[in-house]
Protein backbone atom coordinates (compact mmCIF):
# COMPACT_ATOMS: atom_id res chain seq x y z
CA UNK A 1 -4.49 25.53 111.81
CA UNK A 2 -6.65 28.17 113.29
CA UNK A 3 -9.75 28.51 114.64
CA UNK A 4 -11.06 30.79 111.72
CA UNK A 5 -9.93 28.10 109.37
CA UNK A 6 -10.97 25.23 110.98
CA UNK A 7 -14.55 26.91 110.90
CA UNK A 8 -14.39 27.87 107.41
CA UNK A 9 -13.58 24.72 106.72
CA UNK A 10 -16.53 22.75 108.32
CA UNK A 11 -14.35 21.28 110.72
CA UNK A 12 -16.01 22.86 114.29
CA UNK A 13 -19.89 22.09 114.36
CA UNK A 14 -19.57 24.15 118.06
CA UNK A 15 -18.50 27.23 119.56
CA UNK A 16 -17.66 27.95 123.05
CA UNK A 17 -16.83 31.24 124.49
CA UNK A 18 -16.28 32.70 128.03
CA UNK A 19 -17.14 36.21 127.97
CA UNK A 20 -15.77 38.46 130.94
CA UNK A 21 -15.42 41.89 131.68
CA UNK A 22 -11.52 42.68 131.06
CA UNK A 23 -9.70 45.00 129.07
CA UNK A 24 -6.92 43.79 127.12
CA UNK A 25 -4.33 45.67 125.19
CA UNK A 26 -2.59 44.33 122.37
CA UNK A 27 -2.25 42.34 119.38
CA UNK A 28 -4.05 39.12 118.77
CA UNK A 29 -5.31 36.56 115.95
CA UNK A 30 -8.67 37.04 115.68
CA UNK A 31 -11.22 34.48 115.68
CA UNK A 32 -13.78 35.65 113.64
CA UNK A 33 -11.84 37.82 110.91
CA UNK A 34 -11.19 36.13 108.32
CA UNK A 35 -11.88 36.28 104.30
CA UNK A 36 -14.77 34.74 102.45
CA UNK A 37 -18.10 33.42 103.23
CA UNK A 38 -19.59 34.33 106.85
CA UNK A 39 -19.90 31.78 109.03
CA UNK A 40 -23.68 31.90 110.54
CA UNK A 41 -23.62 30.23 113.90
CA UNK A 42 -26.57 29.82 115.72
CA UNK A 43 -27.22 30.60 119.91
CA UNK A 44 -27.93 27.56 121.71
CA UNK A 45 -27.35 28.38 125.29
CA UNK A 46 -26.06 31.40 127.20
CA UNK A 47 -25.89 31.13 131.22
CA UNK A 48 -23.92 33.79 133.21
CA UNK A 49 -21.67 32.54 136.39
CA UNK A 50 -20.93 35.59 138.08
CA UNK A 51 -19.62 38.13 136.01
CA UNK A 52 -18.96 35.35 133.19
CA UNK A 53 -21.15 34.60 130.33
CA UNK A 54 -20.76 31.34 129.01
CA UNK A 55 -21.67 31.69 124.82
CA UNK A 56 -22.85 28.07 122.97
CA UNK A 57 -23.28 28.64 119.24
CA UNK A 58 -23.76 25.23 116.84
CA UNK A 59 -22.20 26.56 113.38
CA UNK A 60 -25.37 26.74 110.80
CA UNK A 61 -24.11 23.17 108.92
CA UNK A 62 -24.31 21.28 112.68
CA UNK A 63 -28.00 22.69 113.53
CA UNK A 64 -29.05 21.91 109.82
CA UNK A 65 -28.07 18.49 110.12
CA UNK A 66 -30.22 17.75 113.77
């Protein structure tokens, strides 16, 4: 199962991601493309480590149910 449909299907109350600065070339799955309702995921944290931003989203269900 992937991401994108373990989101849509209410299974992932949080989202990390590790930003950086790189190019990349090529072909990927992507994690947020996907048919259907949006997911709405809400910013808890974001500290930077060097050139790395570290992203903390709760998916709108988790933060609802706090």
């Amino acid at each position: 199962m992937t991401p994108a449909k373990c989101l849509g299907a209410g299974l992932i109350d949080e989202v990390l991601l590790h930003v950086a600065p790189v190019l990349l070339f090529g072909e990927g799955i992507r994690l947020f493309d996907r048919p259907g309702a949006p997911i709405e995921l809400e910013p808890t944290t974001a500290p930077r480590s060097g050139k790395v931003t570290n992203l903390r989203f709760s998916t709108r269900t988790a933060s609802q149910g706090r």
